[in-house]
Structures are given as structure tokens and as C-alpha cells.
N, C-alpha and C. Protein backbone atom coordinates (compact mmCIF):
# COMPACT_ATOMS: atom_id res chain seq x y z
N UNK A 1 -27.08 -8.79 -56.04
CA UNK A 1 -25.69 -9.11 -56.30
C UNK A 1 -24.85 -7.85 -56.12
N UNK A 2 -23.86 -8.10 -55.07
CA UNK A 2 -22.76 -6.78 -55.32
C UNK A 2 -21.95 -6.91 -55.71
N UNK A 3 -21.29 -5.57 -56.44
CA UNK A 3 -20.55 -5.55 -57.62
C UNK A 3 -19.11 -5.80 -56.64
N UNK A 4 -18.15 -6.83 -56.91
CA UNK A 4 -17.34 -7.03 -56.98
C UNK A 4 -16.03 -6.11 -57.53
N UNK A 5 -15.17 -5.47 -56.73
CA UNK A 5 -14.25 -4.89 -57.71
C UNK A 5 -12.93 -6.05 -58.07
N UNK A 6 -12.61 -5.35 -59.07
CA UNK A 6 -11.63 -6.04 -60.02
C UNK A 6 -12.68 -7.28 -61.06
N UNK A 7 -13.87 -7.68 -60.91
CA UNK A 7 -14.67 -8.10 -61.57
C UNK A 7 -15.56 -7.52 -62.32
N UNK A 8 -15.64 -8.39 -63.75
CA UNK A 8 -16.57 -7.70 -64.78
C UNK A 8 -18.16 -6.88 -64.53
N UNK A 9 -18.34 -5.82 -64.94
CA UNK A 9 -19.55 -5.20 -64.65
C UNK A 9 -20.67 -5.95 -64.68
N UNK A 10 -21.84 -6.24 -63.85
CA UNK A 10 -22.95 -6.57 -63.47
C UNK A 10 -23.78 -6.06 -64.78
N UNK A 11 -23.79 -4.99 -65.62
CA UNK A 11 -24.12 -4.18 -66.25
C UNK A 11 -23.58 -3.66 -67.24
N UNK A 12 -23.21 -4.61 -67.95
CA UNK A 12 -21.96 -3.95 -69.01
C UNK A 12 -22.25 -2.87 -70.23
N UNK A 13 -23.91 -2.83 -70.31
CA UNK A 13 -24.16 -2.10 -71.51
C UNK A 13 -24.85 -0.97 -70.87
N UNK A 14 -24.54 -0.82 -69.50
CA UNK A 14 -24.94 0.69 -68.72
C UNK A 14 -26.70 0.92 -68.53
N UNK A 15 -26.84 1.83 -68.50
CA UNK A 15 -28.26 1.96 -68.39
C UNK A 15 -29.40 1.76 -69.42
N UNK A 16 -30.27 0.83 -69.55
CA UNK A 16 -31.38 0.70 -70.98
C UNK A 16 -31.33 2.31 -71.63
N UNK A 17 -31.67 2.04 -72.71
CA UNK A 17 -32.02 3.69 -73.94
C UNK A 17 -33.07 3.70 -73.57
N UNK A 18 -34.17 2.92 -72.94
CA UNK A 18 -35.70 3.04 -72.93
C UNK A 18 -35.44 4.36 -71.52
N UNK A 19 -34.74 3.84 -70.53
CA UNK A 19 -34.93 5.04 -69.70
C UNK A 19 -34.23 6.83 -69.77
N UNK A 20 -33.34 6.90 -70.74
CA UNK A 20 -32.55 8.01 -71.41
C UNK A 20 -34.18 8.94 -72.39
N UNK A 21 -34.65 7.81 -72.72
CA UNK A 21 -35.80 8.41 -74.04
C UNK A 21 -36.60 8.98 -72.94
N UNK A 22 -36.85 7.72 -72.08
CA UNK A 22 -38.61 8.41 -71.17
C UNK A 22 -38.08 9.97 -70.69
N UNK A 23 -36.94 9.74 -70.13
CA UNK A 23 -36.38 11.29 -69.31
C UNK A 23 -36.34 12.22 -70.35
N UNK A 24 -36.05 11.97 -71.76
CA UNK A 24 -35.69 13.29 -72.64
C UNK A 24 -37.10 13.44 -72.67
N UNK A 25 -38.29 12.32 -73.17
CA UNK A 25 -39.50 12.54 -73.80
C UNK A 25 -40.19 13.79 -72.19
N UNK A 26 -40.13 13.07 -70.93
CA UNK A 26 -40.77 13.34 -69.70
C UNK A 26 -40.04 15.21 -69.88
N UNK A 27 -38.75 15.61 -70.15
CA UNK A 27 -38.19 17.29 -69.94
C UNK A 27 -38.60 17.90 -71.00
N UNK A 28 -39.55 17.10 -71.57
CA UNK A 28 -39.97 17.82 -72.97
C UNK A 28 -41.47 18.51 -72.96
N UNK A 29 -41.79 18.02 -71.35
CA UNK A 29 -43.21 18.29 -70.50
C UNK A 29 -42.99 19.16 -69.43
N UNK A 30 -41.85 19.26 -68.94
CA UNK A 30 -41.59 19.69 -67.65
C UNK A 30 -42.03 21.44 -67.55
N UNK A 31 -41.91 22.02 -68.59
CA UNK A 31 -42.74 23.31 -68.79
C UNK A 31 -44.17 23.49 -68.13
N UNK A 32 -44.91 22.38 -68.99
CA UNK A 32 -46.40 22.50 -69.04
C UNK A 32 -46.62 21.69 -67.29
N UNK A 33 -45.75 20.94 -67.05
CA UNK A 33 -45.94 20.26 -65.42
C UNK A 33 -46.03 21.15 -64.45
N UNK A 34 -44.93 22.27 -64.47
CA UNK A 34 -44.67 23.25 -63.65
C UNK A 34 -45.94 24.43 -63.65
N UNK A 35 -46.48 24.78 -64.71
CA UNK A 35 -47.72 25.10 -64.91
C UNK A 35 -48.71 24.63 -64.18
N UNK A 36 -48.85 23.37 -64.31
CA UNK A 36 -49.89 22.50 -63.57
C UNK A 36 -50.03 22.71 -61.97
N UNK A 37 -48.59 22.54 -61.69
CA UNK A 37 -48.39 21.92 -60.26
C UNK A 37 -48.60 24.01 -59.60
N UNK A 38 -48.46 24.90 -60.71
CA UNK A 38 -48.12 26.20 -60.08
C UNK A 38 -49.87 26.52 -59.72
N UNK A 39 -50.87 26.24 -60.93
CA UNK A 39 -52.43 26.50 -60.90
C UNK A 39 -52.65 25.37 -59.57
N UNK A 40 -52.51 24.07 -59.43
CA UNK A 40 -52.80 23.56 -58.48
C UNK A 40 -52.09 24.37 -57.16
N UNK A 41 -51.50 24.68 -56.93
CA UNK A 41 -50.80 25.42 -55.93
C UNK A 41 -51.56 26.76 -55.40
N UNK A 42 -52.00 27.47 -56.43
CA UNK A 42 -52.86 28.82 -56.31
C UNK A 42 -54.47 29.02 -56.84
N UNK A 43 -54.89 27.65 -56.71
CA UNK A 43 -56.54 27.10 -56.85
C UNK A 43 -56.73 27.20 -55.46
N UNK A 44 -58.01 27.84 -55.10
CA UNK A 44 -58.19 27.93 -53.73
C UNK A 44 -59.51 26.84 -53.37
N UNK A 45 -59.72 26.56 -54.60
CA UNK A 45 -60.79 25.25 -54.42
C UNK A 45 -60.01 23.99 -54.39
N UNK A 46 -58.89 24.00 -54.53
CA UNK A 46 -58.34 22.58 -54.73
C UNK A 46 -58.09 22.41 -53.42
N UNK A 47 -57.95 21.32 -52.77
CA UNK A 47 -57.50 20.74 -51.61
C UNK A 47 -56.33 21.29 -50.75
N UNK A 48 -56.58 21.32 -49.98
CA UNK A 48 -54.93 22.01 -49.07
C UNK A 48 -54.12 21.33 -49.46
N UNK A 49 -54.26 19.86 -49.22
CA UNK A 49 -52.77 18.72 -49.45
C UNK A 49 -52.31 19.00 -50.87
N UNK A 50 -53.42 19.12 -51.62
CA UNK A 50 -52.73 19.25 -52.80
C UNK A 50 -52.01 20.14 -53.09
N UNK A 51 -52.79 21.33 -52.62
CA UNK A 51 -52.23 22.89 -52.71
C UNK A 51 -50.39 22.67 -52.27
N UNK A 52 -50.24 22.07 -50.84
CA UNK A 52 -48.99 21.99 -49.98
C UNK A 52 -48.30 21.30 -50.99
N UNK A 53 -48.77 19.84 -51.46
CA UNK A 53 -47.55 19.05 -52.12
C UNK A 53 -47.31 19.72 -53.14
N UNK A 54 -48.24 20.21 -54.58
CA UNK A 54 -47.99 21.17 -55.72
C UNK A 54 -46.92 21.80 -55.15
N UNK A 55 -46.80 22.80 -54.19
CA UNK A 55 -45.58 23.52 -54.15
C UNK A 55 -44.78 23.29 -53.69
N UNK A 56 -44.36 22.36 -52.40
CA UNK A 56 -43.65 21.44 -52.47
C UNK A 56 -42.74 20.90 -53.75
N UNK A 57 -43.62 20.38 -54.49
CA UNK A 57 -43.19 19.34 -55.45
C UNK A 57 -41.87 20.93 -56.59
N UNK A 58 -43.15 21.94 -56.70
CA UNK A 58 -42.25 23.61 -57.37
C UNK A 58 -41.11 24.27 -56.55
N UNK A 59 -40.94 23.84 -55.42
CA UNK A 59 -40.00 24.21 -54.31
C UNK A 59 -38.67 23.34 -54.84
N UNK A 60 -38.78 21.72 -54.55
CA UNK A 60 -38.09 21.12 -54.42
C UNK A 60 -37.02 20.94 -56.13
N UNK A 61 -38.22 21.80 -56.82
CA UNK A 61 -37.57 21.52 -58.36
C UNK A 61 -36.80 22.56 -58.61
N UNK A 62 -37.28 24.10 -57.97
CA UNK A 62 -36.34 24.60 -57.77
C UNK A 62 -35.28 25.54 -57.17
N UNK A 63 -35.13 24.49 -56.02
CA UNK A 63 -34.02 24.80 -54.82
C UNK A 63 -33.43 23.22 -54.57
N UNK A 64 -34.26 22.44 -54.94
CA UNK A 64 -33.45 20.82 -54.57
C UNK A 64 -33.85 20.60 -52.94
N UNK A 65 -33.80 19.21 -53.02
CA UNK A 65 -34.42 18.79 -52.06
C UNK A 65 -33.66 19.39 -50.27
N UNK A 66 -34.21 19.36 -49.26
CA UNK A 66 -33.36 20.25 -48.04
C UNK A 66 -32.62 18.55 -47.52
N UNK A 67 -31.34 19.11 -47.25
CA UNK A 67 -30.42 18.21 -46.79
C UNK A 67 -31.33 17.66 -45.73
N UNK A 68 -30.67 15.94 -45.86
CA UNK A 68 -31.05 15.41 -44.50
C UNK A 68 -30.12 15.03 -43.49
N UNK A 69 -30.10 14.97 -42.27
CA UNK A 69 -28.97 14.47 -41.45
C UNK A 69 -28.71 12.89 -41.87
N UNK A 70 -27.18 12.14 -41.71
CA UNK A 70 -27.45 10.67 -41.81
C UNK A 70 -26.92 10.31 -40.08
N UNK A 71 -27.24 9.71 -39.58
CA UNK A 71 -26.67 9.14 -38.49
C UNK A 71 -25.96 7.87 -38.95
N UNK A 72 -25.03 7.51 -38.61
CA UNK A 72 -24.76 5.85 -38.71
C UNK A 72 -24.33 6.03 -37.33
N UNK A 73 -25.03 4.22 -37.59
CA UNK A 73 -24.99 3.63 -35.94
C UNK A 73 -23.96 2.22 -36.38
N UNK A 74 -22.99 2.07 -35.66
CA UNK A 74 -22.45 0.62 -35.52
C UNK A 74 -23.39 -0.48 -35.26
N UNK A 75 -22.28 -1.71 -35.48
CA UNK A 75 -23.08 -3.02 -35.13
C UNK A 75 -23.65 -2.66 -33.83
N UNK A 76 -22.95 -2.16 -32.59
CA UNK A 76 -23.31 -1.90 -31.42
C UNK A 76 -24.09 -1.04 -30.69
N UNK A 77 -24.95 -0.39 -32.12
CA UNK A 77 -26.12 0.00 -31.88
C UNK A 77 -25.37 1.74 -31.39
N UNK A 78 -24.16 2.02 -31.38
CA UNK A 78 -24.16 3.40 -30.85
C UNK A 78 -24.27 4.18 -31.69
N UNK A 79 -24.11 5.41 -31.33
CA UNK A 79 -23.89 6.63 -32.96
C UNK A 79 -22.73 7.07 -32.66
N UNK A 80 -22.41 6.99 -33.91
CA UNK A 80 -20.89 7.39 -34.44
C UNK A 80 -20.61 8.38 -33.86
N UNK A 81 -21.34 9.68 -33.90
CA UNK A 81 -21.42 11.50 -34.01
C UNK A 81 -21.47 11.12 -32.26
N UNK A 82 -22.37 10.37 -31.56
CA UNK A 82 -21.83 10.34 -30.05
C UNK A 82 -20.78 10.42 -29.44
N UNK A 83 -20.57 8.71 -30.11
CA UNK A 83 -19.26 8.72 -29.86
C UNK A 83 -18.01 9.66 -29.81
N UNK A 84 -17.82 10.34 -30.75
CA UNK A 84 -16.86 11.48 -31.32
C UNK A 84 -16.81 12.15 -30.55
N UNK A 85 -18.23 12.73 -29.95
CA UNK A 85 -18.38 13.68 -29.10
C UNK A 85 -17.67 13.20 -27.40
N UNK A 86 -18.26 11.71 -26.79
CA UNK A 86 -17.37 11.61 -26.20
C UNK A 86 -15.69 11.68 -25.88
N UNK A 87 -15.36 11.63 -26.97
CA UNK A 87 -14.08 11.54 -27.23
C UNK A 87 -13.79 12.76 -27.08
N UNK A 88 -14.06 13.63 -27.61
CA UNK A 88 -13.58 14.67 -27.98
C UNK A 88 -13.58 15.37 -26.29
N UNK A 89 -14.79 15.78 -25.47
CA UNK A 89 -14.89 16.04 -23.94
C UNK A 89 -13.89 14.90 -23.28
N UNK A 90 -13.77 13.44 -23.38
CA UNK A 90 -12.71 13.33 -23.01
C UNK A 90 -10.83 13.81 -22.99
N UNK A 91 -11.19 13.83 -24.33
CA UNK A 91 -9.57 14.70 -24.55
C UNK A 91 -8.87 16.26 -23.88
N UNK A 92 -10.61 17.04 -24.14
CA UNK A 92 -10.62 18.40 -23.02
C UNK A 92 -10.13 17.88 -22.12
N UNK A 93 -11.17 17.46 -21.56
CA UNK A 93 -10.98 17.09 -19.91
C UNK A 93 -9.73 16.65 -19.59
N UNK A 94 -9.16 15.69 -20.22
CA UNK A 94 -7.45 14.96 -19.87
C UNK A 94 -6.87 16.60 -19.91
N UNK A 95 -6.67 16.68 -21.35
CA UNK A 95 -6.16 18.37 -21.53
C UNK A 95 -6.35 19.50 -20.31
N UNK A 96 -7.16 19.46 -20.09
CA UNK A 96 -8.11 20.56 -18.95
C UNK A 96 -6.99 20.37 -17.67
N UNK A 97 -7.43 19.08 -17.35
CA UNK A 97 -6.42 18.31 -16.20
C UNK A 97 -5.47 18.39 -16.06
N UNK A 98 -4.37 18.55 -17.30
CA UNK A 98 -2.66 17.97 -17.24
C UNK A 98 -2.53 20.08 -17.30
N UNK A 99 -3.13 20.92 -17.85
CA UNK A 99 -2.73 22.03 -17.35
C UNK A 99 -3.07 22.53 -16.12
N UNK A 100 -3.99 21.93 -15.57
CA UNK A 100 -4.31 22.79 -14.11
C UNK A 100 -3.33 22.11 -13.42
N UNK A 101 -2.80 20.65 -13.75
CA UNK A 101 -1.65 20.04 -12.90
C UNK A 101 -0.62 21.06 -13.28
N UNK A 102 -0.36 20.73 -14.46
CA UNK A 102 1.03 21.90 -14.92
C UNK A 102 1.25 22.99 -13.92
N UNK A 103 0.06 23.98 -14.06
CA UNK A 103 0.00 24.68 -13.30
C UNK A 103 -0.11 24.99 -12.06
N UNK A 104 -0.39 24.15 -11.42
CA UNK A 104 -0.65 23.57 -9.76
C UNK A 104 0.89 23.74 -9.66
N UNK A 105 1.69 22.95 -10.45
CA UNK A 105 3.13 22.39 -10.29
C UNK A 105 3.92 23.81 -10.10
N UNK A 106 3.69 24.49 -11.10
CA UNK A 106 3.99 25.87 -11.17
C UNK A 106 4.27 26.64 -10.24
N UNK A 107 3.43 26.97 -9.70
CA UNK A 107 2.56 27.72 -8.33
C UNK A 107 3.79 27.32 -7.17
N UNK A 108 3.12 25.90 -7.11
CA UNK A 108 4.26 25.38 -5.99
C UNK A 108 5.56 25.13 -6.15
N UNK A 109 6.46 25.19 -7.02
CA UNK A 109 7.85 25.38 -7.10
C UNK A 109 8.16 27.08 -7.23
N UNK A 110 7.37 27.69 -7.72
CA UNK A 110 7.23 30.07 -7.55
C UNK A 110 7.47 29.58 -6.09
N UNK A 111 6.86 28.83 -5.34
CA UNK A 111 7.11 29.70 -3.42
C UNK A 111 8.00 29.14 -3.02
């Protein structure tokens, strides 16, 4: 169901307390996790994947995850950021054009 504006909230009593508790109870671990994930990370018997995601997982907690690009594509299947780009080399180009005319014009009314 989407939320309708100017209509009553879908959700009027906001987010359950059960998930506010798990998150306070879950940052009340996040010490001893980071621990975990740091020994899994620098165990040389533990698995590579594990080794990679452990720090990974200590990377991403803290620097935040690395931006991703979004593309949107229209109904018509193009990309937006293409598009633009056409546009934009078109506008040079007109631009490009109407001064070398300008200037053509120039030239030949000087002689």
C-alpha cells in the first residue's frame, strides 16, 4: 500500500518498541562484535572469506558503506545521465556553429 498524501498514516503509532529495544539491546554488544569480527579478521587459520568479510563488515562500520552510482532509466529504456549528455554536445555543437558562423560573417564584411 502507498502512502497517500493528505491521507491518514499507514502507521500511525510509528515504528514497534520491540525494534527500538533489539537496536539499544544489539549497541550494547557492538564493542564485543567489533572484537570478534577484528580476531576473525587477523586469525590466519580462519578462512580467507571470512578473514575479507570480518573486515569488510570493520571497514564499513567505520567509514560507511562506499557510495553507489544510481542510473535511472525511463519507461524507454534510456539513461537519463545519456541523455543529458546528448544534450548537452548538442547545445556545444549548435553553440560551436552559430560562432564560427558569427565569425565567418565577420571576416567577410572586414574585406
Amino acid at each position: 500500500m502507498k502512502f497517500q498524501k493528505g491521507q491518514p498514516s499507514p502507521n500511525p503509532g510509528g515504528r514497534p518498541k520491540v525494534d527500538r529495544e533489539l537496536r539499544e539491546l544489539a549497541r550494547t554488544h557492538s564493542k564485543a562484535a567489533i572484537n570478534t569480527l577484528v580476531r576473525i579478521m587477523r586469525n590466519k587459520r580462519a578462512p580467507a572469506m571470512a578473514q575479507v568479510k570480518a573486515a569488510a563488515v570493520v571497514l564499513d562500520r567505520g567509514f560507511g558503506r562506499p557510495a553507489q552510482e544510481v542510473i535511472h532509466r525511463d519507461l524507454g529504456g534510456e539513461n537519463r545521465s545519456g541523455r543529458l549528455e546528448i544534450a548537452r554536445r548538442i547545445a556545444w555543437t549548435l553553440t560551436t556553429g552559430i560562432l564560427e558562423k558569427e565569425q565567418g560573417n565577420a571576416k567577410t564584411s572586414d574585406s
